[in-house]
C-alpha atoms as a PDB file:
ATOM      1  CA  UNK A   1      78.759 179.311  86.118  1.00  0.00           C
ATOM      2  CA  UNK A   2      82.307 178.972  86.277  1.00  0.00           C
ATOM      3  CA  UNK A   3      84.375 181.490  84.570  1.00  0.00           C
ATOM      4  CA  UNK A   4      88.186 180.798  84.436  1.00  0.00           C
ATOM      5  CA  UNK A   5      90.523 181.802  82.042  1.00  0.00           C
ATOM      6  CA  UNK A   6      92.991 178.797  81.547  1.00  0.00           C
ATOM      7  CA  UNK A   7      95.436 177.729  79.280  1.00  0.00           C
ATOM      8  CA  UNK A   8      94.149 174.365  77.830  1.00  0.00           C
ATOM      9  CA  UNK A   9      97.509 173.255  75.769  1.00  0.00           C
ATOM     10  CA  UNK A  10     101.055 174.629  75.265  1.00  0.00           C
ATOM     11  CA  UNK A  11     101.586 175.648  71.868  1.00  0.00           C
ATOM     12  CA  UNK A  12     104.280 177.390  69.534  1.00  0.00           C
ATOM     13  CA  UNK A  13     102.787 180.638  69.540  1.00  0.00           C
ATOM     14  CA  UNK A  14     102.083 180.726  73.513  1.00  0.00           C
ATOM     15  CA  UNK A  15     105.862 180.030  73.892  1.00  0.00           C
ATOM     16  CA  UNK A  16     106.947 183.058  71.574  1.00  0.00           C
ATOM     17  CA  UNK A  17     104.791 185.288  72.882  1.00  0.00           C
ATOM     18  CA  UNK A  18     104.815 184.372  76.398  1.00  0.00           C
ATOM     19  CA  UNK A  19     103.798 187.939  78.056  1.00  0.00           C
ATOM     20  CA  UNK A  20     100.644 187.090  79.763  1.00  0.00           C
ATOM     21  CA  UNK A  21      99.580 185.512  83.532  1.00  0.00           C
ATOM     22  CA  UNK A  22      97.351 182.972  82.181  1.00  0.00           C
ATOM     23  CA  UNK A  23      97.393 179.577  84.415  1.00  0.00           C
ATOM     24  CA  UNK A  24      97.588 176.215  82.813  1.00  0.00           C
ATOM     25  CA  UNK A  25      94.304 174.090  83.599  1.00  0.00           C
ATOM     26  CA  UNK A  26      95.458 171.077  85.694  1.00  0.00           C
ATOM     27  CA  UNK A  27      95.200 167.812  85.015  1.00  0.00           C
ATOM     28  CA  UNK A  28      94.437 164.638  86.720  1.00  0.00           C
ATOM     29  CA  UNK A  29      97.092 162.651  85.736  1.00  0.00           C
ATOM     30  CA  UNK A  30      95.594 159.011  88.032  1.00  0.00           C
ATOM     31  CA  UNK A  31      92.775 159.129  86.165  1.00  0.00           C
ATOM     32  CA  UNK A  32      91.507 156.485  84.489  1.00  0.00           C
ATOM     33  CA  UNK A  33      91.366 156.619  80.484  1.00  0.00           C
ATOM     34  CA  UNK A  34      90.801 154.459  76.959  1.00  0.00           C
ATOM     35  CA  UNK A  35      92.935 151.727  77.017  1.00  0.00           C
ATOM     36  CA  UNK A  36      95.581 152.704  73.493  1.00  0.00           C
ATOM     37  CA  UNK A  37      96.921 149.324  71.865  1.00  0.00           C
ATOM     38  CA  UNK A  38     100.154 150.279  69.804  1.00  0.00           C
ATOM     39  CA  UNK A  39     100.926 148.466  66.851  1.00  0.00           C
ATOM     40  CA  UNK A  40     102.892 145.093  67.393  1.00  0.00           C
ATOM     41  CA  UNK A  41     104.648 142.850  65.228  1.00  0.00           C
ATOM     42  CA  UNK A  42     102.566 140.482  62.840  1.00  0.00           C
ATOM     43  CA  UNK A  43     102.098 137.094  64.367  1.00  0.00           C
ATOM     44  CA  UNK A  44     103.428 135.114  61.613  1.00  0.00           C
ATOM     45  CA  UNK A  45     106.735 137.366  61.665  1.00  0.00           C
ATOM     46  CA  UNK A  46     106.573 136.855  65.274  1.00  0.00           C
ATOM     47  CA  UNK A  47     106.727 132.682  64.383  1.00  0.00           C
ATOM     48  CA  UNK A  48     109.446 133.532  62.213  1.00  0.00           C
ATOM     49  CA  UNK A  49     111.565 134.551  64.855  1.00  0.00           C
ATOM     50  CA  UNK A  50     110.653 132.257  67.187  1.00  0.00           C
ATOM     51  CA  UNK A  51     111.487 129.776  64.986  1.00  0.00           C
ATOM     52  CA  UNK A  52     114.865 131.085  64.400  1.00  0.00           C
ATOM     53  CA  UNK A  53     115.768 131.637  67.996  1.00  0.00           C
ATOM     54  CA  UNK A  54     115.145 127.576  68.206  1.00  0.00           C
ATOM     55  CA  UNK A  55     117.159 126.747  65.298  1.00  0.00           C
ATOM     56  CA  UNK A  56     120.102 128.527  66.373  1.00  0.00           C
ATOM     57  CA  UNK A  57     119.705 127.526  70.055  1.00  0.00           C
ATOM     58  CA  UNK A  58     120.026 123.752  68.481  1.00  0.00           C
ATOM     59  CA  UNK A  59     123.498 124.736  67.014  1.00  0.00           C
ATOM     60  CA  UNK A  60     122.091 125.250  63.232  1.00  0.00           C
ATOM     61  CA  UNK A  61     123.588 127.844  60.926  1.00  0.00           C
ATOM     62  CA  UNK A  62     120.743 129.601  58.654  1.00  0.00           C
ATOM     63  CA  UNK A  63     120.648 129.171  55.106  1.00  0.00           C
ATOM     64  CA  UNK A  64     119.451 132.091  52.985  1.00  0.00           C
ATOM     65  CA  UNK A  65     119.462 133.191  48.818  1.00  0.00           C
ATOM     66  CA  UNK A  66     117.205 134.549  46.112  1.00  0.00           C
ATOM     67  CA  UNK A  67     113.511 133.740  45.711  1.00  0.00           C
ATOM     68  CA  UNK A  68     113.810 133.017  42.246  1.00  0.00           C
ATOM     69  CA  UNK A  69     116.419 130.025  41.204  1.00  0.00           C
ATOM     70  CA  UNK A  70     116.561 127.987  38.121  1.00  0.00           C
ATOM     71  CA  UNK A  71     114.744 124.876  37.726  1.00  0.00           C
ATOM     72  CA  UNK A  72     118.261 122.830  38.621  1.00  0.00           C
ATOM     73  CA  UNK A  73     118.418 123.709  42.089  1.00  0.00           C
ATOM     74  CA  UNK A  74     114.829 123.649  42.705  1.00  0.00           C
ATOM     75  CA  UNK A  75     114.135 120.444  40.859  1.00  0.00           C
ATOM     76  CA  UNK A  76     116.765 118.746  39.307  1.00  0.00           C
ATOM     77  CA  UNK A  77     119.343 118.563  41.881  1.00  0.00           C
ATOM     78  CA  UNK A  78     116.349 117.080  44.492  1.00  0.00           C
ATOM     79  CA  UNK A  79     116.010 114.329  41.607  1.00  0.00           C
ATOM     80  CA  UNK A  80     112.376 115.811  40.431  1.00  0.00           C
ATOM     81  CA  UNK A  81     112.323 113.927  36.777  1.00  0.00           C
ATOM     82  CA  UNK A  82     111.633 116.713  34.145  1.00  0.00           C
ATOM     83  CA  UNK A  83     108.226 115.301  32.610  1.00  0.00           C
ATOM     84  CA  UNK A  84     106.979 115.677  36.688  1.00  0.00           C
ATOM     85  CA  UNK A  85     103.409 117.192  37.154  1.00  0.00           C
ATOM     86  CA  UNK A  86     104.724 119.685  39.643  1.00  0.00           C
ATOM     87  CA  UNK A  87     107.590 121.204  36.974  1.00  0.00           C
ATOM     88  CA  UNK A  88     104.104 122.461  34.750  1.00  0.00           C
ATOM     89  CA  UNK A  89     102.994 125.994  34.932  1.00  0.00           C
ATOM     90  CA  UNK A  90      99.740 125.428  37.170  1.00  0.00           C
ATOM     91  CA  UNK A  91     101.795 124.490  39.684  1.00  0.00           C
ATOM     92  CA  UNK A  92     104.986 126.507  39.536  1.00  0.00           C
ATOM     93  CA  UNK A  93     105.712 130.432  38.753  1.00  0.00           C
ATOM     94  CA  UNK A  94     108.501 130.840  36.067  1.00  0.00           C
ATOM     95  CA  UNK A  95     109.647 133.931  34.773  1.00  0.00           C
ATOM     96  CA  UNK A  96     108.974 134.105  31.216  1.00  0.00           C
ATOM     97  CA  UNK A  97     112.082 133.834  28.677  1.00  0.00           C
ATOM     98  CA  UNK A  98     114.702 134.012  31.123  1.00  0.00           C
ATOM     99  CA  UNK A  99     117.573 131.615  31.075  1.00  0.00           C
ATOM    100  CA  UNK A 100     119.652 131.340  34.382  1.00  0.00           C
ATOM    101  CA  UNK A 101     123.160 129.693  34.460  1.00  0.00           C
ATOM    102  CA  UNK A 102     123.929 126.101  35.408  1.00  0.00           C
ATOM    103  CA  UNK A 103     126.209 125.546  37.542  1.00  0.00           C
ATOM    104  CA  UNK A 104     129.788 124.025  37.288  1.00  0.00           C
ATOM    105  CA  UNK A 105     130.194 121.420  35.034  1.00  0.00           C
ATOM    106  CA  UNK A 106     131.273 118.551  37.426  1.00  0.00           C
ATOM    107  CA  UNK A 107     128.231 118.852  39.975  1.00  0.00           C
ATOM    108  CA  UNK A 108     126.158 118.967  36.484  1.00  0.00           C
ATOM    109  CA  UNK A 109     127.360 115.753  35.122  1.00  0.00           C
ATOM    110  CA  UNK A 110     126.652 113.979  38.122  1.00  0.00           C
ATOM    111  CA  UNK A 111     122.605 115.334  38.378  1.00  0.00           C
ATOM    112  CA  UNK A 112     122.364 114.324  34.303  1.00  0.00           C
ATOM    113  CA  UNK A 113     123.993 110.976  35.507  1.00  0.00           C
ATOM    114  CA  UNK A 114     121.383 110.431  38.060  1.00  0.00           C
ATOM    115  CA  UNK A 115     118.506 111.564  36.078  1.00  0.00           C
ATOM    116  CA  UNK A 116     119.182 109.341  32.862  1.00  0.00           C
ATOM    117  CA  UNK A 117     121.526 106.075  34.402  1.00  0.00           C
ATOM    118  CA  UNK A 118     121.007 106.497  38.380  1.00  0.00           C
ATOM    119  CA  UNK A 119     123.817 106.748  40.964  1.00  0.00           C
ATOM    120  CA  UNK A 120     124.627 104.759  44.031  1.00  0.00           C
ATOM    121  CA  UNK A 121     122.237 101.444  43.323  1.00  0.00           C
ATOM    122  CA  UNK A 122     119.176 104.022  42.154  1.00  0.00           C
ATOM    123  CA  UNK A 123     118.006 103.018  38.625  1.00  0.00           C
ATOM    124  CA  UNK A 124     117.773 106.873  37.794  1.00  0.00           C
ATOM    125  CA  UNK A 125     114.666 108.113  35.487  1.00  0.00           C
ATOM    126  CA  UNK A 126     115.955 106.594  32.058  1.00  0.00           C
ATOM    127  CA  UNK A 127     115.358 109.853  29.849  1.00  0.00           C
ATOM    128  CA  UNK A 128     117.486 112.455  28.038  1.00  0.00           C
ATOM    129  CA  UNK A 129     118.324 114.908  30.311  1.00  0.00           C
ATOM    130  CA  UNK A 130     118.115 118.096  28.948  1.00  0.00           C
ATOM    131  CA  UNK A 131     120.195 121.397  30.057  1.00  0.00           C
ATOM    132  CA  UNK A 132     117.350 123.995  28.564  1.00  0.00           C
ATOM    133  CA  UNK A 133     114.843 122.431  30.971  1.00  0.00           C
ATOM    134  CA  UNK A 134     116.939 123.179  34.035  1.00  0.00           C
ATOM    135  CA  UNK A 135     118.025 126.537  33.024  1.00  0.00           C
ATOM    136  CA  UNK A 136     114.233 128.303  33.347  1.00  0.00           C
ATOM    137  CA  UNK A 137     113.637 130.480  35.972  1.00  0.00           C
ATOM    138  CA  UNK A 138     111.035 130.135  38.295  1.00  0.00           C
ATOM    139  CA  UNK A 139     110.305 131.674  41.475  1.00  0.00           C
ATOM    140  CA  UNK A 140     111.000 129.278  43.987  1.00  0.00           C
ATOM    141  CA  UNK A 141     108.531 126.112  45.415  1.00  0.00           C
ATOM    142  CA  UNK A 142     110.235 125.212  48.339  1.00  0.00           C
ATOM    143  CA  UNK A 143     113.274 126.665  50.351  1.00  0.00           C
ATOM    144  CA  UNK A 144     115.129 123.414  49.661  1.00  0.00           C
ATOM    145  CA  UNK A 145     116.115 124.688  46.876  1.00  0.00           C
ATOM    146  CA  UNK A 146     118.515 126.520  49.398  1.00  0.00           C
ATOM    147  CA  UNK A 147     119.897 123.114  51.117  1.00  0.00           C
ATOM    148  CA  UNK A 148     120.579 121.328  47.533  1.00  0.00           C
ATOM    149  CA  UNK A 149     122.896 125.140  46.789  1.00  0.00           C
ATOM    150  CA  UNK A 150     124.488 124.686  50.422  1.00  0.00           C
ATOM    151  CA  UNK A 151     125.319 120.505  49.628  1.00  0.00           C
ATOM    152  CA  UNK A 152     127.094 121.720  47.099  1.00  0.00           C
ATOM    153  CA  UNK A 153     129.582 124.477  48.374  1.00  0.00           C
ATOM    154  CA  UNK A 154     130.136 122.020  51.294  1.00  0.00           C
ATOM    155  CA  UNK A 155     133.818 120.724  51.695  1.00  0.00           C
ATOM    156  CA  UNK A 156     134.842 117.844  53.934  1.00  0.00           C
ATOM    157  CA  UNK A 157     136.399 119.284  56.409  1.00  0.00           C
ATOM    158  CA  UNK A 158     133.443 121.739  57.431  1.00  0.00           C
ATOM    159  CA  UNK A 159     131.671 118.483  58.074  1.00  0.00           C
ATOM    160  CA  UNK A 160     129.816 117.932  60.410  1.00  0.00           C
ATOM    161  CA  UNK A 161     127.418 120.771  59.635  1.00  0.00           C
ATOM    162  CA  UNK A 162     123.588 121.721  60.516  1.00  0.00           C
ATOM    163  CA  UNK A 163     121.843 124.351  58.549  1.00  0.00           C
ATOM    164  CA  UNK A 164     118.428 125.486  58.772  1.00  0.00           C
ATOM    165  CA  UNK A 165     116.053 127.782  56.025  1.00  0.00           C
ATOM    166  CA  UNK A 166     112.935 129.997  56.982  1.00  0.00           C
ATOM    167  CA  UNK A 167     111.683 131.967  53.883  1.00  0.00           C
ATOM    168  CA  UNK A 168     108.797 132.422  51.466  1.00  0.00           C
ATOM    169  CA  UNK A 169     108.062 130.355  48.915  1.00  0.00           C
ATOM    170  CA  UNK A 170     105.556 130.086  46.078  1.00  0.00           C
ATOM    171  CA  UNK A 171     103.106 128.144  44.162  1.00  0.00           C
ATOM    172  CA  UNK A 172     100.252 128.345  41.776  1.00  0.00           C
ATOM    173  CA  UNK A 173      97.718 127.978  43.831  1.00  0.00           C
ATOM    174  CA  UNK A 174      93.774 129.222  43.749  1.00  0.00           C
ATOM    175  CA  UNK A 175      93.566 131.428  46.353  1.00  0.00           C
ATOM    176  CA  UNK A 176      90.423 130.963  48.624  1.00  0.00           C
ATOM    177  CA  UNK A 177      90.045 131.642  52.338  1.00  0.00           C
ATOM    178  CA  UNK A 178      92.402 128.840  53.121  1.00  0.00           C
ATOM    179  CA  UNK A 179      95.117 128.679  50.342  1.00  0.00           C
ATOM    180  CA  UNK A 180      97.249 131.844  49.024  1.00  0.00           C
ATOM    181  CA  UNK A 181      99.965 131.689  46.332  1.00  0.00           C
ATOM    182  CA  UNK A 182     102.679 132.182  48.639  1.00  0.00           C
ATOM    183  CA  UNK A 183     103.890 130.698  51.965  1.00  0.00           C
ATOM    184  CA  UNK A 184     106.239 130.011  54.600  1.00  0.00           C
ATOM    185  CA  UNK A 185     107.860 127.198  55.149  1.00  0.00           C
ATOM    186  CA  UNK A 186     111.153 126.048  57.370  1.00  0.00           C
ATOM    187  CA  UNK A 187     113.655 123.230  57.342  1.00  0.00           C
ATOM    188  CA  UNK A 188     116.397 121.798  58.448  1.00  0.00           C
ATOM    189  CA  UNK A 189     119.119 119.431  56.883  1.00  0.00           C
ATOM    190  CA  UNK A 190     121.985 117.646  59.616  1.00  0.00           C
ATOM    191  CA  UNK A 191     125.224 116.290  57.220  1.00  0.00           C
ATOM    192  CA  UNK A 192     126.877 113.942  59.618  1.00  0.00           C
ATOM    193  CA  UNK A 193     128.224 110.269  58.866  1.00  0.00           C
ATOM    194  CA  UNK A 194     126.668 109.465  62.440  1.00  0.00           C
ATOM    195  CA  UNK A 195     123.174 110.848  62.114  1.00  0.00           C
ATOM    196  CA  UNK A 196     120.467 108.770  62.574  1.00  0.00           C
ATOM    197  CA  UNK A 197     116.718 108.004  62.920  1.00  0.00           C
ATOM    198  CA  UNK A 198     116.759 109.047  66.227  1.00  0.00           C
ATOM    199  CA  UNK A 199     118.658 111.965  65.807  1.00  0.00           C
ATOM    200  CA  UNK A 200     115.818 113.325  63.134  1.00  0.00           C
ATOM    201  CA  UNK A 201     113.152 112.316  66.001  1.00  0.00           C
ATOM    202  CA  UNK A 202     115.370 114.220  68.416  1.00  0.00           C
ATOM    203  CA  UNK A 203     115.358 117.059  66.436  1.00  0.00           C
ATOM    204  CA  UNK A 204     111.538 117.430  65.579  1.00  0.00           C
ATOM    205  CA  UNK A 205     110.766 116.976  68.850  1.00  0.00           C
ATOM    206  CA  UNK A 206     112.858 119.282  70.562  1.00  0.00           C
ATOM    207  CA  UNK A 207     111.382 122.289  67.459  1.00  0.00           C
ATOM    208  CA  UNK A 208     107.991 121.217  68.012  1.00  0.00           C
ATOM    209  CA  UNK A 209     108.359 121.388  71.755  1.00  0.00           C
ATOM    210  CA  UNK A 210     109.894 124.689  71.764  1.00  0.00           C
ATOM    211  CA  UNK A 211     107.496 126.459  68.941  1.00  0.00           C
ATOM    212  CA  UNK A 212     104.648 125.071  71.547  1.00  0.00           C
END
């Protein structure tokens, strides 16, 4: 039997009352022990940033705002007619009796315009447009809600301009082992009087090469 009196670990009260001759038990410090795995980042927030490391390396400036908009941006301004399937509330979140504000009155006339008459050769829906409908409050489907608020602030001589979205969005969906009620999605809009086909292809390519 081996007998030794060592110290096993240095604590508080061995360093304030540090009087005796005891020797510290030595340790191996080569050997081999269980592997520790430290937490990480989640894999999906790791996309994320992937994602917008690729964006901006392809000279796109990121979009952000609110999760919860008013039906305008996220339906009438992308010319969704108001009796559409997707505006009912098994499909979309709103916010019960809340009201949000429309916005100014000349980028307002021309969405009722091409809802009810249609603008540049489109034949428009051919309904009453009505403001209540676009004021609820929802939380939002689809981050282009975000590029239809960017078109708008947009003045001509920022042009050309390439902006990009990443963010959660959500929908009334039954959740099973495939489908949850939120989601991420990305895009990315190019406002250039020279864009073309080829540029989109360019630029889908070039993403989906990068994310892998």
């Amino acid at each position: 039997e081996i007998e030794l009196d060592l110290i096993e670990e240095l604590t508080p009260d061995i360093i304030k009352n540090w009087k005796n001759n005891k020797k510290f038990r030595a340790y191996d410090i080569s050997s081999p022990v269980p592997k520790i795995h430290g937490g990480k980042k989640h894999f999906v927030n790791q996309a994320i940033e992937e994602a917008k490391k690729i964006w901006l390396e392809m000279g796109f400036k990121e979009m952000t705002g609110k999760k919860t908009v008013t039906s305008f941006w996220n339906f009438d301004a992308l010319f969704t007619a108001q009796d559409h399937p997707v505006r009912e509330m098994h499909d979309t979140f709103f916010i019960k009796d809340v009201k949000g504000k429309l916005p100014p009155e000349e980028i307002l006339n021309r969405v009722k315009e091409a809802h009810e008459k249609g603008v540049g050769g489109s034949k428009g829906w051919k309904y009453l447009w009505n403001e209540n409908s676009a004021k609820k409050v929802l939380i939002r489907t689809h981050t282009t809600a975000l590029s239809s608020q960017t078109l708008s602030k947009l003045k001509k001589e920022g042009l050309p301009a390439k902006y990009f979205a990443i963010g959660k969005c959500f929908r009334n969906e039954t959740v099973d082992w495939k489908h949850a009620f939120e989601f991420n999605q990305t895009e990315g809009i190019v406002i250039d009087s020279d864009a073309n086909l080829r540029h989109l292809l360019g630029y889908l390519k070039e993403f989906a090469k990068k994310m892998g």
